[in-house]
C-alpha atoms as a PDB file:
ATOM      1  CA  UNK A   1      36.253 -39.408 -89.295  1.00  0.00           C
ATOM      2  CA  UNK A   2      33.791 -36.905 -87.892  1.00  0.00           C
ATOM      3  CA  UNK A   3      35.465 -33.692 -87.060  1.00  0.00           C
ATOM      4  CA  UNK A   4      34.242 -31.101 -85.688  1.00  0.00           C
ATOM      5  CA  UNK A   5      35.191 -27.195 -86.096  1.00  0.00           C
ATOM      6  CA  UNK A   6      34.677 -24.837 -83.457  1.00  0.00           C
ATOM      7  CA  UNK A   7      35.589 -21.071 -83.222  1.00  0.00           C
ATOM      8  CA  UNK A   8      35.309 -18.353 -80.736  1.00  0.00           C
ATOM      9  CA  UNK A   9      33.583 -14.907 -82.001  1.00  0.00           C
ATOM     10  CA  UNK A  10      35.218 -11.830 -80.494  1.00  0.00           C
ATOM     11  CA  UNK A  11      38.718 -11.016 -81.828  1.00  0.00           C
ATOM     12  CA  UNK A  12      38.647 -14.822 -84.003  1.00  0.00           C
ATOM     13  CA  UNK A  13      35.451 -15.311 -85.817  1.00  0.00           C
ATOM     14  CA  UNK A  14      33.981 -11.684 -85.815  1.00  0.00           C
ATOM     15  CA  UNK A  15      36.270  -8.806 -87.529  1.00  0.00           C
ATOM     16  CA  UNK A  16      37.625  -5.682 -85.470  1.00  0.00           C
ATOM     17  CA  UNK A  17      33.700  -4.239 -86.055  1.00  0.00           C
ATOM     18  CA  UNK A  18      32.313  -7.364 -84.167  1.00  0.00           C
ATOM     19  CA  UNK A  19      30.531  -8.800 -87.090  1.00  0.00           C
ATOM     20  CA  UNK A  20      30.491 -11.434 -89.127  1.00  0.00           C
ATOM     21  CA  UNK A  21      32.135 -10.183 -92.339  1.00  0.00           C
ATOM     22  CA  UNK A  22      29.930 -11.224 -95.720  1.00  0.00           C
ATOM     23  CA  UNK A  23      33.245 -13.410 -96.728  1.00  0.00           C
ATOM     24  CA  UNK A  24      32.938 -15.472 -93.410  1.00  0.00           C
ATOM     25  CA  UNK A  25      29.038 -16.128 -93.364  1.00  0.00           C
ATOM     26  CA  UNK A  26      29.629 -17.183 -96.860  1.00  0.00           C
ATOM     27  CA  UNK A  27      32.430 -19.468 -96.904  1.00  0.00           C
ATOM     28  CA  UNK A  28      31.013 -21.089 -93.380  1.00  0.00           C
ATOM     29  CA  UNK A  29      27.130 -21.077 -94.933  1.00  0.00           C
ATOM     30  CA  UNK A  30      28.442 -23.718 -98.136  1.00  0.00           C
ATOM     31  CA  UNK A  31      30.600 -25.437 -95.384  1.00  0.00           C
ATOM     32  CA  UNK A  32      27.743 -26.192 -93.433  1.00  0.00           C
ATOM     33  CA  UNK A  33      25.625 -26.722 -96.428  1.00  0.00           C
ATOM     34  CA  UNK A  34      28.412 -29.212 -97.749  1.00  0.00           C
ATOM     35  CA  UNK A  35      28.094 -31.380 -94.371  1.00  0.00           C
ATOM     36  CA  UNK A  36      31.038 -29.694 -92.090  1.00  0.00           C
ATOM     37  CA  UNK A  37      30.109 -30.112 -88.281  1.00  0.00           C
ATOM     38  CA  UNK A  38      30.585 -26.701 -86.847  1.00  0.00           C
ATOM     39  CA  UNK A  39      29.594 -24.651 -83.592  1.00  0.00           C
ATOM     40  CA  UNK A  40      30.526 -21.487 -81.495  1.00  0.00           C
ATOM     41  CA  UNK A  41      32.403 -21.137 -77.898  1.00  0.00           C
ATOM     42  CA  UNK A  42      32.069 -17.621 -77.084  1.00  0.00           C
ATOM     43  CA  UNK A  43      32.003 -15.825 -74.036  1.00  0.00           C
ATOM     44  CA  UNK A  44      29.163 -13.690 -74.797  1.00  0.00           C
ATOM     45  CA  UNK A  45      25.201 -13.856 -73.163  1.00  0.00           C
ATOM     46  CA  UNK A  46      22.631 -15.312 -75.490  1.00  0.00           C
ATOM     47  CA  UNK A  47      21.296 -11.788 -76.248  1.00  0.00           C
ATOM     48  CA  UNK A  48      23.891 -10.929 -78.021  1.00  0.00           C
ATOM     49  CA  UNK A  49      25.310 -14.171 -79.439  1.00  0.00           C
ATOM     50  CA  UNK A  50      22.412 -15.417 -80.811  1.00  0.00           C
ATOM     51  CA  UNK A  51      21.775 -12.305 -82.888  1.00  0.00           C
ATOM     52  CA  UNK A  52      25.328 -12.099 -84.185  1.00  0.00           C
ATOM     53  CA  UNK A  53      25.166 -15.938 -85.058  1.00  0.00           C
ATOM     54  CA  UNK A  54      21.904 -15.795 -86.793  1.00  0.00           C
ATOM     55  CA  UNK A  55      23.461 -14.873 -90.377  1.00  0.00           C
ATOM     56  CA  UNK A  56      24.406 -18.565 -89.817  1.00  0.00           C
ATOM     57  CA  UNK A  57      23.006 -21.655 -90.947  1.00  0.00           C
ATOM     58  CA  UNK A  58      24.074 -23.443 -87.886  1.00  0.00           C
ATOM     59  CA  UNK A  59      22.798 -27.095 -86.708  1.00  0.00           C
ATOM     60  CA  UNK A  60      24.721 -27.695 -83.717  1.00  0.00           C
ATOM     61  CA  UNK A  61      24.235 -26.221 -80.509  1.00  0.00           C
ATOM     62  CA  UNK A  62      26.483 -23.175 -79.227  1.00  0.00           C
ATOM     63  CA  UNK A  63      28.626 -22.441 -75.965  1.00  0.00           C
ATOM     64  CA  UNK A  64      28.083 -19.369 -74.370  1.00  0.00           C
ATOM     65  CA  UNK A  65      29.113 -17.459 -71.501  1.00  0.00           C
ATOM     66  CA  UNK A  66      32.422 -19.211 -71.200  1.00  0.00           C
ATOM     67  CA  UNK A  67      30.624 -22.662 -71.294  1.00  0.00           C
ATOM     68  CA  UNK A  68      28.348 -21.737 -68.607  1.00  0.00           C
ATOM     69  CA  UNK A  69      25.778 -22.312 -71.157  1.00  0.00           C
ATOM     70  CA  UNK A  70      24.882 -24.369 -74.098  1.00  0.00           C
ATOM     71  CA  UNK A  71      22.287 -23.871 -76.262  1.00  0.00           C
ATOM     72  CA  UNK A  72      20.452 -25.808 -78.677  1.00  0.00           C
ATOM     73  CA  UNK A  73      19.694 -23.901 -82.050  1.00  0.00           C
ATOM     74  CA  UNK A  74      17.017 -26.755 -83.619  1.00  0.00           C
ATOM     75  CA  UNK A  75      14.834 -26.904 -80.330  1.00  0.00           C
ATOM     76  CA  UNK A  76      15.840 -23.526 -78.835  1.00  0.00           C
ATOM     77  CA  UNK A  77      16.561 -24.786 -75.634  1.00  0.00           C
ATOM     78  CA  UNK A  78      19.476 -24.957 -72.989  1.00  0.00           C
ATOM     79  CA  UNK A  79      20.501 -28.116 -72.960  1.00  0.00           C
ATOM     80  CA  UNK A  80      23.417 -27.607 -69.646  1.00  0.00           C
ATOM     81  CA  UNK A  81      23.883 -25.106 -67.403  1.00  0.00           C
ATOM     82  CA  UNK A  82      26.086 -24.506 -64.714  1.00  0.00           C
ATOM     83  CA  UNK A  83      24.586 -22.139 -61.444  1.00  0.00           C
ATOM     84  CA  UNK A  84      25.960 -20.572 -58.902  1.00  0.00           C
ATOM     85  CA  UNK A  85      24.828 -21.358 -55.289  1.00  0.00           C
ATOM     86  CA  UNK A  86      23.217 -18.329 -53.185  1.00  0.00           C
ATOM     87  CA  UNK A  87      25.773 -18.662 -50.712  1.00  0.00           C
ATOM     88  CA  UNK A  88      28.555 -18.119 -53.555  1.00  0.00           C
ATOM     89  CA  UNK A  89      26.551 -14.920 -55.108  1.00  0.00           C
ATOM     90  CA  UNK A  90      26.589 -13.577 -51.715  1.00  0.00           C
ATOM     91  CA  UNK A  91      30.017 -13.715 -51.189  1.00  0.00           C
ATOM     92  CA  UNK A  92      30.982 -13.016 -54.444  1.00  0.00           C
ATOM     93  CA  UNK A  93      28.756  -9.478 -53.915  1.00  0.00           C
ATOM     94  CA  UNK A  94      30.070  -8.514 -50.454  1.00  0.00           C
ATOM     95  CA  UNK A  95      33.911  -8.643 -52.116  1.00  0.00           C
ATOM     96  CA  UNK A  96      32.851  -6.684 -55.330  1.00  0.00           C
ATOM     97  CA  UNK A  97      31.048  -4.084 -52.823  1.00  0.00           C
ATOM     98  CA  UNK A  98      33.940  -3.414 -50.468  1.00  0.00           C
ATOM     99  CA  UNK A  99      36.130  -2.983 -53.626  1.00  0.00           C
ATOM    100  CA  UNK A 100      33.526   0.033 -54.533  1.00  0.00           C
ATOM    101  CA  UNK A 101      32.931  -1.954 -57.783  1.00  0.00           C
ATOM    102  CA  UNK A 102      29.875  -2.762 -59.535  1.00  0.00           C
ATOM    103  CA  UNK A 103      28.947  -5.964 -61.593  1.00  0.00           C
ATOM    104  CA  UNK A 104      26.127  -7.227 -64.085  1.00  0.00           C
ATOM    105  CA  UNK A 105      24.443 -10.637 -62.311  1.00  0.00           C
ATOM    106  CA  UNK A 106      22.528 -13.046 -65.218  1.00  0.00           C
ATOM    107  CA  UNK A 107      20.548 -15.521 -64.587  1.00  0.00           C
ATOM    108  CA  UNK A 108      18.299 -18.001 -66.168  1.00  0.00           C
ATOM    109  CA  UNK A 109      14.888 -19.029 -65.201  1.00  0.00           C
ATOM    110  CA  UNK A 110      12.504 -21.453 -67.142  1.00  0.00           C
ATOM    111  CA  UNK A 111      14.589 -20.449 -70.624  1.00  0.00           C
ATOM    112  CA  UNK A 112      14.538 -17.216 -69.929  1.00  0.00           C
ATOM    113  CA  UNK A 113      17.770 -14.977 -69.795  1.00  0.00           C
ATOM    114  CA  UNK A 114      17.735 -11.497 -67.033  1.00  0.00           C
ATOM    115  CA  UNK A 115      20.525  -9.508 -66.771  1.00  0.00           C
ATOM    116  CA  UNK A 116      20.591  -7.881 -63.227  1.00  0.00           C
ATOM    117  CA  UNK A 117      22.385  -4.683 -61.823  1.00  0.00           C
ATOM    118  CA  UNK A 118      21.860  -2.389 -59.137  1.00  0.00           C
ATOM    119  CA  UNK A 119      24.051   1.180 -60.132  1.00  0.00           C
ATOM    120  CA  UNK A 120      25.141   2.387 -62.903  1.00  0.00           C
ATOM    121  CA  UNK A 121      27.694   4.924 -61.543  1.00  0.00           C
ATOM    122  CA  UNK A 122      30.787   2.886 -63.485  1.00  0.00           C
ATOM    123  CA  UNK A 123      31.097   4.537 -66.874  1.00  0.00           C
ATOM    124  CA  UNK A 124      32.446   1.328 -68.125  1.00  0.00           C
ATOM    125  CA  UNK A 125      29.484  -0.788 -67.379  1.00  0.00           C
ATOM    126  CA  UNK A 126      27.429   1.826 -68.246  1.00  0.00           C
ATOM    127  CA  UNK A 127      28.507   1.641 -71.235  1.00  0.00           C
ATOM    128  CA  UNK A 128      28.878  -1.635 -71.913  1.00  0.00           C
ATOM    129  CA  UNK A 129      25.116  -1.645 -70.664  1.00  0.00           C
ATOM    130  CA  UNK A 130      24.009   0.458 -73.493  1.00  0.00           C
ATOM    131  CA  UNK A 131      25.803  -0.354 -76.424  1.00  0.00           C
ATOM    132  CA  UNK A 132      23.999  -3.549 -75.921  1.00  0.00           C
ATOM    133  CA  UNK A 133      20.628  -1.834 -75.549  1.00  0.00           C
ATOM    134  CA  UNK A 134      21.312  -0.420 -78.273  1.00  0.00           C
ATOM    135  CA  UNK A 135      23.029  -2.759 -80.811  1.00  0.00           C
ATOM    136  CA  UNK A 136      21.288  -6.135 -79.575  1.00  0.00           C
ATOM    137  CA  UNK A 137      18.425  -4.597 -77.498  1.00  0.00           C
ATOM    138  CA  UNK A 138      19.833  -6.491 -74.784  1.00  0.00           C
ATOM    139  CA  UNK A 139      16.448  -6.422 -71.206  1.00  0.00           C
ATOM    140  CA  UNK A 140      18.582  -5.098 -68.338  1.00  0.00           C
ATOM    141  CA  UNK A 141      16.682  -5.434 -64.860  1.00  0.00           C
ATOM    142  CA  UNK A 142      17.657  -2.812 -62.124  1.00  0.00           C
ATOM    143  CA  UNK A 143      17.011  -4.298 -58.427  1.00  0.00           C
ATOM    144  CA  UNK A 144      17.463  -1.865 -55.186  1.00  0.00           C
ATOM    145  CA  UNK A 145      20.274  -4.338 -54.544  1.00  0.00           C
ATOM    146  CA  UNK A 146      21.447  -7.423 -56.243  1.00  0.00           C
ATOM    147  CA  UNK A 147      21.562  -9.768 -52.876  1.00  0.00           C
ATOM    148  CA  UNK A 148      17.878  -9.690 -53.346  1.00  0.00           C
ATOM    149  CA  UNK A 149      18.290 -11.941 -56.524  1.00  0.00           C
ATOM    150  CA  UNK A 150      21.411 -13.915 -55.241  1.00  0.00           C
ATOM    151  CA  UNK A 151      18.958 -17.071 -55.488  1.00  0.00           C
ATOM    152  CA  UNK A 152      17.329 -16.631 -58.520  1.00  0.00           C
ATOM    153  CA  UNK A 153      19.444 -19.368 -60.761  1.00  0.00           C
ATOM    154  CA  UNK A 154      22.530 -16.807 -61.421  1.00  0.00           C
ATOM    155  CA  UNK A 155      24.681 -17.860 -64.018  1.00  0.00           C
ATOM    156  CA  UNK A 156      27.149 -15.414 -64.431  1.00  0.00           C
ATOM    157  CA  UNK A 157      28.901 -12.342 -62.583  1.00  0.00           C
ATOM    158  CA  UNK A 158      30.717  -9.317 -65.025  1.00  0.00           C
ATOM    159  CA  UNK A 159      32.685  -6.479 -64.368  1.00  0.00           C
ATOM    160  CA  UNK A 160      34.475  -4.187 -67.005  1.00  0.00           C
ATOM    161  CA  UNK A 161      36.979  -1.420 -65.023  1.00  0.00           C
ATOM    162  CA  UNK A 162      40.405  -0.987 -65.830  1.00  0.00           C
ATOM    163  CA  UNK A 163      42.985  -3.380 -64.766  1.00  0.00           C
ATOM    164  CA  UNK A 164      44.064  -1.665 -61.676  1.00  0.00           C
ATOM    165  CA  UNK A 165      40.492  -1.885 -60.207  1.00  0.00           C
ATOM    166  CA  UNK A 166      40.150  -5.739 -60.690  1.00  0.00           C
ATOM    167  CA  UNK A 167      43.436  -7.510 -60.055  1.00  0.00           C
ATOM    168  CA  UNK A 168      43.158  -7.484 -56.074  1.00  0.00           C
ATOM    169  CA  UNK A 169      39.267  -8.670 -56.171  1.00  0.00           C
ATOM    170  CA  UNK A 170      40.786 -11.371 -58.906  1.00  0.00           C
ATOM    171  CA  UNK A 171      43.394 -12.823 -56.284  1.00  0.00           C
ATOM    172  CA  UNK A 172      40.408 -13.021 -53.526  1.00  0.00           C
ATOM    173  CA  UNK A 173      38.000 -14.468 -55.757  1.00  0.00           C
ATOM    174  CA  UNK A 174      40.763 -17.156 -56.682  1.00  0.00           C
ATOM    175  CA  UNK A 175      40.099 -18.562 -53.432  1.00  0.00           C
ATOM    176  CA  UNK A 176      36.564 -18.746 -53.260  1.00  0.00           C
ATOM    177  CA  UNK A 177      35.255 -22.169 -52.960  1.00  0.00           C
ATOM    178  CA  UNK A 178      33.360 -23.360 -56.183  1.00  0.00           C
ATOM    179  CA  UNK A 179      33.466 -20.370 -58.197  1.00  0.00           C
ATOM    180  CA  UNK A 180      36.349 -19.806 -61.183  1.00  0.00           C
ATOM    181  CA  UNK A 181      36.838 -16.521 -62.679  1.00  0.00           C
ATOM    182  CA  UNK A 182      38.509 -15.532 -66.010  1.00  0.00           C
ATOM    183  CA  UNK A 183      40.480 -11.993 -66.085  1.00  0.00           C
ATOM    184  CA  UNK A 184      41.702 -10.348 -69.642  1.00  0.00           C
ATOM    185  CA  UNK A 185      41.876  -7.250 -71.459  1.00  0.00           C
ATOM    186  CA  UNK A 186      38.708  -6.271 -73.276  1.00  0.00           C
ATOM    187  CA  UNK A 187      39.615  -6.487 -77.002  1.00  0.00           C
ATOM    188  CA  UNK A 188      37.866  -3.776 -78.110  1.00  0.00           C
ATOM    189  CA  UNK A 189      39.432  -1.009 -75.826  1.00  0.00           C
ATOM    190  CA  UNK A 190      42.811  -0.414 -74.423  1.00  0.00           C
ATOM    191  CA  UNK A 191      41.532   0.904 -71.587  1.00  0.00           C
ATOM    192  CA  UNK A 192      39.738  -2.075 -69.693  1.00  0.00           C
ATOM    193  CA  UNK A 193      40.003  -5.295 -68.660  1.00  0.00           C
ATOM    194  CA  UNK A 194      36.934  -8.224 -68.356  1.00  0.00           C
ATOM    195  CA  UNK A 195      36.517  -9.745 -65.122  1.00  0.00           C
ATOM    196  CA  UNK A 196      33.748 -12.857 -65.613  1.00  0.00           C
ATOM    197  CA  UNK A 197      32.911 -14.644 -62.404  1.00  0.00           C
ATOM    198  CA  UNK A 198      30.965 -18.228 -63.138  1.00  0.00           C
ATOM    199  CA  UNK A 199      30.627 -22.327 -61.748  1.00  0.00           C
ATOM    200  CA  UNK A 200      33.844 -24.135 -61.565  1.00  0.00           C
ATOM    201  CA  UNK A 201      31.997 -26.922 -63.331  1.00  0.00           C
ATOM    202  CA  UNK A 202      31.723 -24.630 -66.161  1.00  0.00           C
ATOM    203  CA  UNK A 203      34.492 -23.609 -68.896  1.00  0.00           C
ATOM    204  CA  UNK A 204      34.918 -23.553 -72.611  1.00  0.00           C
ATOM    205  CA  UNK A 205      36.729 -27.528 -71.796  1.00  0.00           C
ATOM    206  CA  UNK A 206      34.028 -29.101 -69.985  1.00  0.00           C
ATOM    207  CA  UNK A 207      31.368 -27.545 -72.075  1.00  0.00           C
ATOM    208  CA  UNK A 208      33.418 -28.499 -75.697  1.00  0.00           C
ATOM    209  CA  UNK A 209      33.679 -32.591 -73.746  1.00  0.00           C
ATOM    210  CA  UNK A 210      29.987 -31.651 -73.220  1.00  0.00           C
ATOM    211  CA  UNK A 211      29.110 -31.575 -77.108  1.00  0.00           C
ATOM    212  CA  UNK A 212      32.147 -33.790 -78.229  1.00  0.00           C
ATOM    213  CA  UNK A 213      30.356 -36.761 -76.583  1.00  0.00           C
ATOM    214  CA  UNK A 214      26.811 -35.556 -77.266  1.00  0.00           C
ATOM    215  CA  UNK A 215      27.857 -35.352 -80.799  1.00  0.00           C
ATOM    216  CA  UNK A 216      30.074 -39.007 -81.011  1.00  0.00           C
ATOM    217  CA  UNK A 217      33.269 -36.284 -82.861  1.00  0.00           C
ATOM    218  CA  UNK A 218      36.154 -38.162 -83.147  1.00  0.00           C
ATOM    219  CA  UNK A 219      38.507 -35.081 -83.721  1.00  0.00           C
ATOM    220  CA  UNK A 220      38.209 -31.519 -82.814  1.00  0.00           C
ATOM    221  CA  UNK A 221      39.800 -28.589 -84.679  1.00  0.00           C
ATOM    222  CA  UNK A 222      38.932 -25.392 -82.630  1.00  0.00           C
ATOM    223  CA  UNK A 223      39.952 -21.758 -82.904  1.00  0.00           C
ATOM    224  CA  UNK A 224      40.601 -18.286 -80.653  1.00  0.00           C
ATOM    225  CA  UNK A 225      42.225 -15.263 -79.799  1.00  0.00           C
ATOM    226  CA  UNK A 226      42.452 -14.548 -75.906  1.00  0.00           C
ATOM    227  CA  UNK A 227      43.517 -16.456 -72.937  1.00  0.00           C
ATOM    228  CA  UNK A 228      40.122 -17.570 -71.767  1.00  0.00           C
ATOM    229  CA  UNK A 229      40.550 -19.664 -74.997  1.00  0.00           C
ATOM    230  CA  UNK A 230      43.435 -21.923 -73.223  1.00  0.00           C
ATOM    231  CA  UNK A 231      39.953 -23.840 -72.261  1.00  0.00           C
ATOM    232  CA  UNK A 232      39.238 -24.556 -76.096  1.00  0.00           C
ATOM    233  CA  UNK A 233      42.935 -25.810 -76.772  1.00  0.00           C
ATOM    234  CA  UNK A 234      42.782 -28.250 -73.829  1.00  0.00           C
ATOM    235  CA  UNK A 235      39.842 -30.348 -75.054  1.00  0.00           C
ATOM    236  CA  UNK A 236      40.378 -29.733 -78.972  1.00  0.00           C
ATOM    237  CA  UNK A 237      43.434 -32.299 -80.573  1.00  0.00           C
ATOM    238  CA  UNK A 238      43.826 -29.411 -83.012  1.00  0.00           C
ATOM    239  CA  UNK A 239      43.857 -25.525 -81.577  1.00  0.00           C
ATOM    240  CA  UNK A 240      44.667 -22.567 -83.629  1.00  0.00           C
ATOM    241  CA  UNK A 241      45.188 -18.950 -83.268  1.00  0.00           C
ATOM    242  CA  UNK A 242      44.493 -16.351 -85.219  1.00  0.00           C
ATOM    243  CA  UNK A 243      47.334 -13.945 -85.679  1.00  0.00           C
ATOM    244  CA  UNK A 244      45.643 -11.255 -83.831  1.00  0.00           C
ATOM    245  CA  UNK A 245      45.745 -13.726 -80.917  1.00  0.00           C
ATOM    246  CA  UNK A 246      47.392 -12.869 -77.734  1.00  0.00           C
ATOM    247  CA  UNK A 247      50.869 -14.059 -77.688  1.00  0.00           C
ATOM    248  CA  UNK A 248      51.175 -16.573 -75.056  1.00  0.00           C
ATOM    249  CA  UNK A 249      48.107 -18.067 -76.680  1.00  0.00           C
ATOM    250  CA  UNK A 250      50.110 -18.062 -79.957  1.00  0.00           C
ATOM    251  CA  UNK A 251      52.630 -19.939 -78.446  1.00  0.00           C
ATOM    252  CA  UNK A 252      50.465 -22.939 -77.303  1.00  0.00           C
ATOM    253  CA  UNK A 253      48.875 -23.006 -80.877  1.00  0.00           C
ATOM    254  CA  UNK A 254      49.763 -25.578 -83.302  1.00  0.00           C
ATOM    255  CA  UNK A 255      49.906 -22.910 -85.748  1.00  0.00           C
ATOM    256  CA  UNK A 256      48.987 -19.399 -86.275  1.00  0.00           C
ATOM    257  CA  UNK A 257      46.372 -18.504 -89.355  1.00  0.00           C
ATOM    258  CA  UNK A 258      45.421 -14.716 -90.847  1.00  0.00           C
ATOM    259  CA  UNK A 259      44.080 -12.957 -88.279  1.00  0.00           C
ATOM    260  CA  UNK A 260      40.047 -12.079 -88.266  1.00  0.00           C
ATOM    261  CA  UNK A 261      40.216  -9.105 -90.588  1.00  0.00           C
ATOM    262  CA  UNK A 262      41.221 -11.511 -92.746  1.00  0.00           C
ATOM    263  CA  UNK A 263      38.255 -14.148 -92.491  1.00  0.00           C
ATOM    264  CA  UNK A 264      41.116 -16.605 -91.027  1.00  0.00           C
ATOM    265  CA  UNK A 265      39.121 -18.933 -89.320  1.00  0.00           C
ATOM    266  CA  UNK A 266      36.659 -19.509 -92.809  1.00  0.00           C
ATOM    267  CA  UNK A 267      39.199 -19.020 -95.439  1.00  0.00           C
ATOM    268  CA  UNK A 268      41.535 -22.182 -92.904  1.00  0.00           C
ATOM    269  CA  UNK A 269      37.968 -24.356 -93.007  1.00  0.00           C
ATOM    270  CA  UNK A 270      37.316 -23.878 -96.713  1.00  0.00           C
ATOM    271  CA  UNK A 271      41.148 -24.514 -97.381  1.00  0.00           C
ATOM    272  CA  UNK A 272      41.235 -27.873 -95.395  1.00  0.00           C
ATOM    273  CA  UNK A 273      37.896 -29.362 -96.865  1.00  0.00           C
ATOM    274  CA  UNK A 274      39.396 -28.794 -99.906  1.00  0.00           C
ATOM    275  CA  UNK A 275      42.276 -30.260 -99.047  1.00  0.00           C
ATOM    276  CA  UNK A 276      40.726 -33.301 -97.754  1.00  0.00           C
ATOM    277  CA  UNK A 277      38.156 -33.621-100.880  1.00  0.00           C
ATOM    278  CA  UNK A 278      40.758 -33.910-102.947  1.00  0.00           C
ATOM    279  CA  UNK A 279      42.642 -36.705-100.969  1.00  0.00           C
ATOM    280  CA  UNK A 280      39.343 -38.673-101.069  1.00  0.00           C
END
C-alpha cells in the first residue's frame, strides 16, 4: 500500500518555539531516507514555510497557505494555485476598510511571492510584519492603497486583531460569492485571532485530493492542531490530533497522540513503520 503522511506545522509539527525540534528533523530525516511518503499542509506563505521546512529532506511537494498553494520542492515550482478575481479583492477591501481594519494582500506573479499592505497603524500586523522581517526576512511591499494591486494574481487576504474586531467582517465575508475564509485563535498569543481570506476552490481538502491523485496514495494518515485542520481530516482516511489540539478537533480525531513538545507527530511515524516492518 502506498501511504502517505502529512502534518501541519504550527501548534502539530513545530514545538511551542515554532521550530522544528532536533528529535523531529531526525526521526522524519531516516523516515524519509527509509522510503516513507511524507509532505506539509500548513497555513503559512512560502517565505516562511520553506525556510522552516528546509532542515528537511523532503521529496514531495508542500501545501501552503491553506491549500491555496502547492509547491514543488524538486523543480521549485508551483504546481496549483488558486486566485482571487479583482472584483472579489475589491470587495473584500471595501468591507475590511469600513471595519477600520487593515490586512496583508499576497500575490504571486511568474513564481514570485509579494506580500502587499498599505498601513501599518494595527500593532498586531505590525508585528506580525516584523517578526517575519526579522526571523524569515520575509519582502513586504507598501502600496498608497491596496485596490491598486487588486488585479495583480492575489492569492491570499490576512488580518491578525483580536476576536472582537473580526467576527462581524467574518459573518459578511461568509456571504461573499467565491471567496471562503478561515477564522481561529492565533496559537501563539492569547490575545488574537487569524482571519485568512482565500479562493473557495482552495482548502487544505482539495489541495491534499490535489497530491493524493498526483501521487497514485492509496491511504492517507494526516495530522493537526486547529480547526482550519477539519480540511485535512476530511480527505485523509486516518486524521490525528495532537494533544495540544483544539478540542472539538480532538473530538473528530481517530485518536489523540503527545502533543508537539513532545515530537508527537515523528515519534507516531517512527512508531507505526516499526510497527508495520515488523508485520512484514
Amino acid at each position: 500500500m502506498k501511504r502517505l503522511f502529512v502534518s501541519d506545522l504550527d501548534g502539530t509539527l513545530l514545538n511551542s518555539d515554532a521550530r522544528l525540534s532536533d528529535t523531529t528533523v531526525e526521526i522524519l530525516n531516516r523516515e524519509i531516507e527509509n522510503g516513507i511518503y511524507f509532505t506539509i499542509s500548513t497555513a503559512r506563505t512560502p517565505a516562511t514555510a520553506l525556510q522552516i521546512v528546509k532542515q528537511l529532506k523532503l521529496k514531495l511537494p508542500i501545501m501552503m497557505m491553506n491549500g491555496v498553494l502547492v509547491y514543488d520542492m524538486q523543480s521549485g515550482q508551483y504546481i496549483k494555485q488558486e486566485t482571487l478575481s479583482e472584483l472579489q479583492v475589491m470587495v473584500l477591501l471595501g468591507l475590511i476598510k469600513t471595519k477600520g481594519l487593515s490586512c496583508f494582500l499576497y500575490a504571486l506573479e511568474q513564481n514570485e511571492f509579494f506580500a502587499y499592505y498599505d498601513s501599518v497603524e494595527s500593532t498586531s500586523l505590525n508585528y506580525f510584519r516584523n517578526e517575519r522581517i526579522m526571523k524569515y526576512d520575509k519582502k513586504f511591499t507598501e502600496v498608497d492603497d491596496l485596490s491598486l494591486v487588486a488585479g495583480k494574481g492575489i492569492i491570499y487576504c490576512v488580518l491578525r486583531e483580536p476576536k472582537e474586531l473580526l467576527e462581524a467582517l467574518y459573518r459578511e465575508i461568509s456571504v461573499v460569492k467565491g471567496v471562503k475564509a478561515d477564522f481561529y485563535a492565533d496559537i501563539y498569543s492569547d490575545n488574537y485571532y487569524m482571519l485568512e481570506i482565500y479562493s473557495e476552490q482552495a482548502s487544505k481538502k482539495e489541495s491534499l485530493q490535489f497530491l493524493r491523485e498526483k501521487g497514485g496514495f492509496d491511504s492517507v494518515v494526516s495530522f493537526g492542531d486547529n480547526l482550519n485542520d477539519k480540511a485535512l481530516l476530511e480527505a485523509s482516511d486516518y486524521f490525528y490530533a495532537v494533544s495540544n489540539a483544539h478540542p472539538q478537533l480532538q473530538n473528530l480525531a481517530a485518536s489523540i497522540i503527545p502533543s508537539n513538545d513532545e515530537d508527537g507527530v515523528a515519534r507516531f511515524i517512527e512508531q507505526m513503520q516499526k510497527q508495520i516492518t515488523e508485520m512484514e
